[in-house]
PDB file of N, CA and C in Angstrom:
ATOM      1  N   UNK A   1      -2.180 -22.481 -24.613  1.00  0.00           N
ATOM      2  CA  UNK A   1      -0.770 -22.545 -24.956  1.00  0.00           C
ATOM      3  C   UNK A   1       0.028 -21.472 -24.208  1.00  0.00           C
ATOM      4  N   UNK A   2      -0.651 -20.471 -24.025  1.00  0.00           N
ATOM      5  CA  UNK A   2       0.283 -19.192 -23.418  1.00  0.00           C
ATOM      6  C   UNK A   2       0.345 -19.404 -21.930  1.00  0.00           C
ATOM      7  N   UNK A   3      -0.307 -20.244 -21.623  1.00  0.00           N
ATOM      8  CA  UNK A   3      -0.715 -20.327 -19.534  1.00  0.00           C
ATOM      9  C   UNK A   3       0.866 -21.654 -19.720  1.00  0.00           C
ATOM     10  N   UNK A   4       0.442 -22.127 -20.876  1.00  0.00           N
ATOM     11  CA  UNK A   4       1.647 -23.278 -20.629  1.00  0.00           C
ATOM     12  C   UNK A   4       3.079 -22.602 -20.720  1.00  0.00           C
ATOM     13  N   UNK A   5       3.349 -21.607 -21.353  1.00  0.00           N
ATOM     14  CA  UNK A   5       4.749 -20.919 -21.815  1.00  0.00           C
ATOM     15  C   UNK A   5       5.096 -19.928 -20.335  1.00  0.00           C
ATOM     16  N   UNK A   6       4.071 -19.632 -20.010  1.00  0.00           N
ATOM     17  CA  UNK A   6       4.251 -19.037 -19.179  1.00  0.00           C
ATOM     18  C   UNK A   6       4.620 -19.627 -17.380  1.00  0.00           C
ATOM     19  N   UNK A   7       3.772 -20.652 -17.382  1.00  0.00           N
ATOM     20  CA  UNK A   7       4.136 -21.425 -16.200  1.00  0.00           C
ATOM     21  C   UNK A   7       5.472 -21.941 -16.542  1.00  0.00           C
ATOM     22  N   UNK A   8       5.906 -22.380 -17.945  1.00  0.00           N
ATOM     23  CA  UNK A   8       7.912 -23.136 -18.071  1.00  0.00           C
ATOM     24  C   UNK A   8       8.213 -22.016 -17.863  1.00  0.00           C
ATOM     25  N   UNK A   9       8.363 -20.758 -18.395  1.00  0.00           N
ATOM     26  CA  UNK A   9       9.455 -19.727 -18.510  1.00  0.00           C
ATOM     27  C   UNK A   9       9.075 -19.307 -17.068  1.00  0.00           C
ATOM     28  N   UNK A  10       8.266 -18.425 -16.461  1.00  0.00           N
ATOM     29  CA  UNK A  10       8.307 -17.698 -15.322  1.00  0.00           C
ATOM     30  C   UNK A  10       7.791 -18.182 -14.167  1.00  0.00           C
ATOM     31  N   UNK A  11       7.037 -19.362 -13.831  1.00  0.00           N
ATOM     32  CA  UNK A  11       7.244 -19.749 -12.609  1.00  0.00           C
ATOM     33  C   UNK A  11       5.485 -20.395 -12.319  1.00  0.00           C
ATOM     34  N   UNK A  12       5.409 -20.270 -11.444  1.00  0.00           N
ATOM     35  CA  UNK A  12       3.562 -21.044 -11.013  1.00  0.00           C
ATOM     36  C   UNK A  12       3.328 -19.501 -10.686  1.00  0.00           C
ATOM     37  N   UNK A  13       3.486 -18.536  -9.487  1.00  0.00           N
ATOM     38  CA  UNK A  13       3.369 -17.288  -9.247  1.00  0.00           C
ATOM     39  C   UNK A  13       2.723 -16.570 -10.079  1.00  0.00           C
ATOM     40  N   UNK A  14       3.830 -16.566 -11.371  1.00  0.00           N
ATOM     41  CA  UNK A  14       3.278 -15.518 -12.263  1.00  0.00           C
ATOM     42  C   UNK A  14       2.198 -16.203 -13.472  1.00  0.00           C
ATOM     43  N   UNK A  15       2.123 -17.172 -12.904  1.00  0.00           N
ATOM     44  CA  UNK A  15       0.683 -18.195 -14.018  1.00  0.00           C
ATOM     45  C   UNK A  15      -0.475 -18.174 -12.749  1.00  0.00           C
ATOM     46  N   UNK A  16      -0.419 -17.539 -11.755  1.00  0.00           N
ATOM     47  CA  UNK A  16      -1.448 -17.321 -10.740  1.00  0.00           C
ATOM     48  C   UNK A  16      -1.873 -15.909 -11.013  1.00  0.00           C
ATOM     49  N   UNK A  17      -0.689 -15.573 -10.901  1.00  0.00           N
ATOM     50  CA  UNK A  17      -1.346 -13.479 -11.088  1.00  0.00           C
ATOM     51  C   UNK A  17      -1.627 -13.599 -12.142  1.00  0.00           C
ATOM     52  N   UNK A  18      -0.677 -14.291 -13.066  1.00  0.00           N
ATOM     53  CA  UNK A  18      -1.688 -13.895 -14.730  1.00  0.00           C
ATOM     54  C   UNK A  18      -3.227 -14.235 -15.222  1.00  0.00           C
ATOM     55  N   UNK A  19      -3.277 -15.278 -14.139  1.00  0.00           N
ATOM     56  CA  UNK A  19      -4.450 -15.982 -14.845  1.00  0.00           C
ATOM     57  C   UNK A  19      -5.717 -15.243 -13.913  1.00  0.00           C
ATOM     58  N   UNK A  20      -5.227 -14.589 -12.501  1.00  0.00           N
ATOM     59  CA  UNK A  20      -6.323 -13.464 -11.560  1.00  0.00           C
ATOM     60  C   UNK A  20      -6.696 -12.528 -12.505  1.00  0.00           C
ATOM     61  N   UNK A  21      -5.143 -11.988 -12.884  1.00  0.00           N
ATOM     62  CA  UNK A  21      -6.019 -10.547 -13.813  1.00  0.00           C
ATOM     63  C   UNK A  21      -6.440 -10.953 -15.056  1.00  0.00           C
ATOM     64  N   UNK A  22      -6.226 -11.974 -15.532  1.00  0.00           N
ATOM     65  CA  UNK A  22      -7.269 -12.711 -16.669  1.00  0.00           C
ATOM     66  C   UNK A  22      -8.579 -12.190 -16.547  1.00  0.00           C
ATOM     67  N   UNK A  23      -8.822 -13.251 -14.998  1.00  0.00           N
ATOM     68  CA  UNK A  23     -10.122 -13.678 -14.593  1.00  0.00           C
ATOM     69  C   UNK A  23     -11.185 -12.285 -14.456  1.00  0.00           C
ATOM     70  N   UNK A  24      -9.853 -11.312 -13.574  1.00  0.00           N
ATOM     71  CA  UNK A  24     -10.172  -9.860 -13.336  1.00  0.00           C
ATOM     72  C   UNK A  24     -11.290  -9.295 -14.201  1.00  0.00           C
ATOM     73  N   UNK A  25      -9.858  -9.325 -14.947  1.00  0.00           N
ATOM     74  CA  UNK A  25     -10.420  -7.900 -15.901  1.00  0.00           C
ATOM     75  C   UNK A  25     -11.719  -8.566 -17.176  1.00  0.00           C
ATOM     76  N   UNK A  26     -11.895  -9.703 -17.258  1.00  0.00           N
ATOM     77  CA  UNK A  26     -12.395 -10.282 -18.096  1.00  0.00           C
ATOM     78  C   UNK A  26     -14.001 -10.312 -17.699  1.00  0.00           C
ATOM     79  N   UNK A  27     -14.077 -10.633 -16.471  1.00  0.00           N
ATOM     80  CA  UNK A  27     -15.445 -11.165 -15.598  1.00  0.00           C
ATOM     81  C   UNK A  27     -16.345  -9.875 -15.182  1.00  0.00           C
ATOM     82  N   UNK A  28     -14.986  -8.764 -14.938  1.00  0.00           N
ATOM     83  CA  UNK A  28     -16.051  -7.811 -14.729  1.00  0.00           C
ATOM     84  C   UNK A  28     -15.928  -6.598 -15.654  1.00  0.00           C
ATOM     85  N   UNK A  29     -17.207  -5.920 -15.246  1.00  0.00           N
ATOM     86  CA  UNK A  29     -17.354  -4.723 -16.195  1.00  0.00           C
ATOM     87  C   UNK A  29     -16.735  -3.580 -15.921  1.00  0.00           C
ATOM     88  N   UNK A  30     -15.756  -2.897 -16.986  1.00  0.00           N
ATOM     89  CA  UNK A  30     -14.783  -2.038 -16.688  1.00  0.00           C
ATOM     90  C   UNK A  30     -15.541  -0.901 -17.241  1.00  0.00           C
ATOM     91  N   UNK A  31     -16.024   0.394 -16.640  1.00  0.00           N
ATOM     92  CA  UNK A  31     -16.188   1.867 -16.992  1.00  0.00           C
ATOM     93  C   UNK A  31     -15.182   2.966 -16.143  1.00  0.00           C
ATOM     94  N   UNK A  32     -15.181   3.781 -16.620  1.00  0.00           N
ATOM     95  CA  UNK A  32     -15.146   5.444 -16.585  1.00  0.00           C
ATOM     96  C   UNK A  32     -15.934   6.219 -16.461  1.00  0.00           C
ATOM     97  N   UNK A  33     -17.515   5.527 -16.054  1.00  0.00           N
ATOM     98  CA  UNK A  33     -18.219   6.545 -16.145  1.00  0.00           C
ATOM     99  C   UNK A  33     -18.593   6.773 -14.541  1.00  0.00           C
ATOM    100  N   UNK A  34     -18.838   7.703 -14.234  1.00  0.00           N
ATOM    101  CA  UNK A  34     -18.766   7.517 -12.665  1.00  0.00           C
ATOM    102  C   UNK A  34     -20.322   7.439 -12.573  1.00  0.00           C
ATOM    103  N   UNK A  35     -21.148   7.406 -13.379  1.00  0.00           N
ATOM    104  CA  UNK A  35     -22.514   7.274 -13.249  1.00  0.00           C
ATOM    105  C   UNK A  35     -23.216   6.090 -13.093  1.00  0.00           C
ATOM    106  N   UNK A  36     -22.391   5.149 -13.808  1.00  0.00           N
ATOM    107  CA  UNK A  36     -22.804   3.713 -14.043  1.00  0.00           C
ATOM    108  C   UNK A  36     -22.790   2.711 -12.481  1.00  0.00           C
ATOM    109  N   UNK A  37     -23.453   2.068 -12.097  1.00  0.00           N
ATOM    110  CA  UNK A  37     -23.753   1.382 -11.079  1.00  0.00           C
ATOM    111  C   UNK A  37     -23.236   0.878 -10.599  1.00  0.00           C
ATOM    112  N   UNK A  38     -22.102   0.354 -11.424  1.00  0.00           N
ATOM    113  CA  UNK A  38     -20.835  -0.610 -11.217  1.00  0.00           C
ATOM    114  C   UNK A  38     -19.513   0.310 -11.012  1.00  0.00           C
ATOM    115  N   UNK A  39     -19.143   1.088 -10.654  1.00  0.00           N
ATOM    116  CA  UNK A  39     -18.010   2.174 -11.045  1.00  0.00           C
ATOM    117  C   UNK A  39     -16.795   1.636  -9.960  1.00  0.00           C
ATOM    118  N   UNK A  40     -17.743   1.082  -8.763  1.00  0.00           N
ATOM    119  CA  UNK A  40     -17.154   0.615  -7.096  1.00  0.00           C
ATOM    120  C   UNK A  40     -16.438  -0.621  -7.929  1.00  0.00           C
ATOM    121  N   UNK A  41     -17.400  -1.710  -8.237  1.00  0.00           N
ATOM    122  CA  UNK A  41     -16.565  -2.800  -8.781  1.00  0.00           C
ATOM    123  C   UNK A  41     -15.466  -2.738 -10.010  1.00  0.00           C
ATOM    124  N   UNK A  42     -15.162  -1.503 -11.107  1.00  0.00           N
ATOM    125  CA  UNK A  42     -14.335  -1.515 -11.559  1.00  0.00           C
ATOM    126  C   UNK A  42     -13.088  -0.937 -10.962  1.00  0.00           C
ATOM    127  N   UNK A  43     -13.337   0.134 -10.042  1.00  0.00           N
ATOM    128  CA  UNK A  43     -12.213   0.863  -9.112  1.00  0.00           C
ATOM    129  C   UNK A  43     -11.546  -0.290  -8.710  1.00  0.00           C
ATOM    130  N   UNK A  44     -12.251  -1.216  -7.665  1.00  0.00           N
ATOM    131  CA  UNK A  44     -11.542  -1.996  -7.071  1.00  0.00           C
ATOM    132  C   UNK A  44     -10.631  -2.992  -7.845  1.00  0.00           C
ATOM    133  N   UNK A  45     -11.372  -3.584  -9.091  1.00  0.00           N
ATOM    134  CA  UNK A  45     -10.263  -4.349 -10.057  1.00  0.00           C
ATOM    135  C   UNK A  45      -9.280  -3.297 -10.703  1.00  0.00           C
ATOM    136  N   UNK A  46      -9.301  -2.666 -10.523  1.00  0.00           N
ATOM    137  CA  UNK A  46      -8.142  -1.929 -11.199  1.00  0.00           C
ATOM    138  C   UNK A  46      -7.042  -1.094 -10.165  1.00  0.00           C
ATOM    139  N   UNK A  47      -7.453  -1.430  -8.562  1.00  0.00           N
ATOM    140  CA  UNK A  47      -6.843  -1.009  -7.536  1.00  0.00           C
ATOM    141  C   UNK A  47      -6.212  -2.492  -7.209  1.00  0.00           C
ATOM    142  N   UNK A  48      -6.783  -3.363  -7.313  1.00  0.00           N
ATOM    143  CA  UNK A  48      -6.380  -4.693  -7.151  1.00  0.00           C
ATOM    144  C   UNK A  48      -4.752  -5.381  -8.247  1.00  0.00           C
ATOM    145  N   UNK A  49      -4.969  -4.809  -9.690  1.00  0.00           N
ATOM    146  CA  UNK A  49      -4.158  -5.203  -9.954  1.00  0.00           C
ATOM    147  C   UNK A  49      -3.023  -4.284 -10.167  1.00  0.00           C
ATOM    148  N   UNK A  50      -3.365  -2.737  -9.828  1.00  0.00           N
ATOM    149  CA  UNK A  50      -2.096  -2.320  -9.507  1.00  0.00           C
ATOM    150  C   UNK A  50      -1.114  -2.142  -8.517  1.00  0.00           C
ATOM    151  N   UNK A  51      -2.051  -3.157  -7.838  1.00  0.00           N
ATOM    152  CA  UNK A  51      -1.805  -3.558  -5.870  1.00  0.00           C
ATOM    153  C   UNK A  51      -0.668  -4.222  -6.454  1.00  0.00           C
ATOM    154  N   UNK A  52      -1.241  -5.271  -7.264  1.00  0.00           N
ATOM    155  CA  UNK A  52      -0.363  -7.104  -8.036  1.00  0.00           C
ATOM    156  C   UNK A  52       0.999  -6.113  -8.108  1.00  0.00           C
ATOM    157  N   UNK A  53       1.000  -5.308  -9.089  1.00  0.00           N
ATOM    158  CA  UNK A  53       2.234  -4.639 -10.287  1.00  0.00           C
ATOM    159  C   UNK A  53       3.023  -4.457  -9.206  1.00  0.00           C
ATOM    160  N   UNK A  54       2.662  -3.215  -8.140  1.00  0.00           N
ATOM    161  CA  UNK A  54       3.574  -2.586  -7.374  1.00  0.00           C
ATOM    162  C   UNK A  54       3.875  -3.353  -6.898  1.00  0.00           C
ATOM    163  N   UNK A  55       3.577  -4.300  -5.982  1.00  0.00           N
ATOM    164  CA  UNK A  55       4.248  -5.276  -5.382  1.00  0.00           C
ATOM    165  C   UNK A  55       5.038  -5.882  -5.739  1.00  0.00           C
ATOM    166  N   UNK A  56       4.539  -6.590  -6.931  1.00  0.00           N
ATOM    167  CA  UNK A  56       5.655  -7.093  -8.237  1.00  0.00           C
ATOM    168  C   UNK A  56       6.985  -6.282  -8.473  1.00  0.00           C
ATOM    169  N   UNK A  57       6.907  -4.998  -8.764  1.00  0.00           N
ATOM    170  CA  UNK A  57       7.705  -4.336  -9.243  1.00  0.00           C
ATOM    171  C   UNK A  57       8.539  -3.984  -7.771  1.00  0.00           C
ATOM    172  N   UNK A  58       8.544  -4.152  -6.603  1.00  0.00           N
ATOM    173  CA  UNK A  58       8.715  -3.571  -5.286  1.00  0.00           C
ATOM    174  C   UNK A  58       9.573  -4.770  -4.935  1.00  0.00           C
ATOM    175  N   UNK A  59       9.402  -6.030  -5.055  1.00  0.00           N
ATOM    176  CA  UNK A  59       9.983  -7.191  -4.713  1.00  0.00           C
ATOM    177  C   UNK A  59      11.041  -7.677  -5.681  1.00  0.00           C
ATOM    178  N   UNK A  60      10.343  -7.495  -7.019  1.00  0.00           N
ATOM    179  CA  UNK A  60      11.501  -7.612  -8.127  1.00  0.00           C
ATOM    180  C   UNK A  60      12.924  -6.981  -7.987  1.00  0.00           C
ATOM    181  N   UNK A  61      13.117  -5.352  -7.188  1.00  0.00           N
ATOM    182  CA  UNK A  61      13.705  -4.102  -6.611  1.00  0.00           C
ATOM    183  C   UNK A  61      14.805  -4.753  -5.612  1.00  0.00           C
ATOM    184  N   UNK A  62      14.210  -5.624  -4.748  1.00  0.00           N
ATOM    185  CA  UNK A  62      15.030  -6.307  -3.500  1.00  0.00           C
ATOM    186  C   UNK A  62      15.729  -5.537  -2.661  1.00  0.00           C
ATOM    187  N   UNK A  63      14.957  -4.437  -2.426  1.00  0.00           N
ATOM    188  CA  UNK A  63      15.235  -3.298  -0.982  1.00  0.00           C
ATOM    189  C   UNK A  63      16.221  -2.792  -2.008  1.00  0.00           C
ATOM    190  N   UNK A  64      16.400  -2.657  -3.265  1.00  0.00           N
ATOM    191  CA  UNK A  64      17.531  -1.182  -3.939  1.00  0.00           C
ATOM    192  C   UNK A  64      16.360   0.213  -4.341  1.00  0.00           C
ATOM    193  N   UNK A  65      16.858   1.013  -3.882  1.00  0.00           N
ATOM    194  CA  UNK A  65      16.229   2.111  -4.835  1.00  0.00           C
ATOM    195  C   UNK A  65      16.169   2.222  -6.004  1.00  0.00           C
ATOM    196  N   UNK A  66      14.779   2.516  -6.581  1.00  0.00           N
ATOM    197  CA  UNK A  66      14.562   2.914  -7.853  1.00  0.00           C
ATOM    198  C   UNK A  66      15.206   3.961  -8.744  1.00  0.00           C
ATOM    199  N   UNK A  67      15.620   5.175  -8.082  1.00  0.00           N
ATOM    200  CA  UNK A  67      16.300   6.105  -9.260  1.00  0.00           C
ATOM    201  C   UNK A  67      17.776   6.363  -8.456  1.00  0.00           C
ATOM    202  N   UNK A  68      18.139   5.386  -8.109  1.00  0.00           N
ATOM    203  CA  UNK A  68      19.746   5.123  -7.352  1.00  0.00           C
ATOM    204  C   UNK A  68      20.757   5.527  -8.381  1.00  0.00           C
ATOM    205  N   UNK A  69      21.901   5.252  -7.588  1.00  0.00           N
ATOM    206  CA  UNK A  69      23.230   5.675  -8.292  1.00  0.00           C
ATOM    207  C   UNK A  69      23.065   4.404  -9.534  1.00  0.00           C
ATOM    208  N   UNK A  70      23.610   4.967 -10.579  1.00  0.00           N
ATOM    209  CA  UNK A  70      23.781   3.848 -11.787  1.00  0.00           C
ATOM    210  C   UNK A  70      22.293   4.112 -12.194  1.00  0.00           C
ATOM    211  N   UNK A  71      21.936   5.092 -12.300  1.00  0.00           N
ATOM    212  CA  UNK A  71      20.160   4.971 -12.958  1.00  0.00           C
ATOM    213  C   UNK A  71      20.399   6.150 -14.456  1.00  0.00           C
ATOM    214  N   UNK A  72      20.927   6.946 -14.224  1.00  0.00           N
ATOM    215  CA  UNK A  72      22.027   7.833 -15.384  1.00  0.00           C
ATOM    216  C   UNK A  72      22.918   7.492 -15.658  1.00  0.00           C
ATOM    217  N   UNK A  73      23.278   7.288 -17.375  1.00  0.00           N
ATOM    218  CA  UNK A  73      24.693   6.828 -17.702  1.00  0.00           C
ATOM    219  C   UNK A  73      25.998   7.800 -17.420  1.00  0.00           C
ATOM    220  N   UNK A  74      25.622   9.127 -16.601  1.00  0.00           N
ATOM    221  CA  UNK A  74      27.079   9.253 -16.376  1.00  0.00           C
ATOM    222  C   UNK A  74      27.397   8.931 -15.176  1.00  0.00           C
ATOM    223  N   UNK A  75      26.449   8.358 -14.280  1.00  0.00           N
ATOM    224  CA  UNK A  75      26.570   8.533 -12.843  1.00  0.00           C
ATOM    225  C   UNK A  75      27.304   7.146 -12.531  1.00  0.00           C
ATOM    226  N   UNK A  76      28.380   6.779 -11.857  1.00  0.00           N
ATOM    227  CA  UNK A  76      29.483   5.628 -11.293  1.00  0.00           C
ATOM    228  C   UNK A  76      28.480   4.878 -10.665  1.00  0.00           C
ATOM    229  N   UNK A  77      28.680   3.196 -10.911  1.00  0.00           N
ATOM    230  CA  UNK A  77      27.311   2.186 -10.140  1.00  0.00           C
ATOM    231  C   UNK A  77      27.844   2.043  -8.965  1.00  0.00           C
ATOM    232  N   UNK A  78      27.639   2.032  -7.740  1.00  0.00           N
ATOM    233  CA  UNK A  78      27.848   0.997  -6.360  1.00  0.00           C
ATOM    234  C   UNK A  78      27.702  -0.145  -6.632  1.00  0.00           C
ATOM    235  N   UNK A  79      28.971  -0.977  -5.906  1.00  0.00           N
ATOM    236  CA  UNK A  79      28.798  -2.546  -6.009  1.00  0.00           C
ATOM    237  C   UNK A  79      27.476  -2.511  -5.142  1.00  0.00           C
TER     238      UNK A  79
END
């Protein structure tokens, strides 16, 4: 039901990334321990989907700066 709400409201895109880091984070084994055997394969899923975010969050942006004019309420916005 939620892959369905999500493909009407936000698009096929974000029912692709959602359903990667589904697959991601679900399939493999996530530690902290730097001892454990697997430590390479959790780095990388978790470098992978904050690859997804930033990008996400970088494109969402559309070439404006992040802490630009209009980012403080006393500061005047630029059209």
């Amino acid at each position: 039901m939620s892959v369905v709400v999500v493909l009407v409201q936000f698009g096929l895109l974000a029912m692709i990334v959602s359903q990667f880091v589904f697959q991601v984070t679900s399939l493999v084994p996530i530690t902290f321990d730097l001892s454990a055997p697997y430590i390479s394969s959790s780095y990388l899923c978790f470098g992978a989907v904050i690859v997804l975010a930033a990008y996400g969050f970088h494109t969402a942006m559309a070439g404006r700066p992040v802490f630009g004019a209009g980012f403080l309420p006393d500061e005047p916005a630029r059209p």
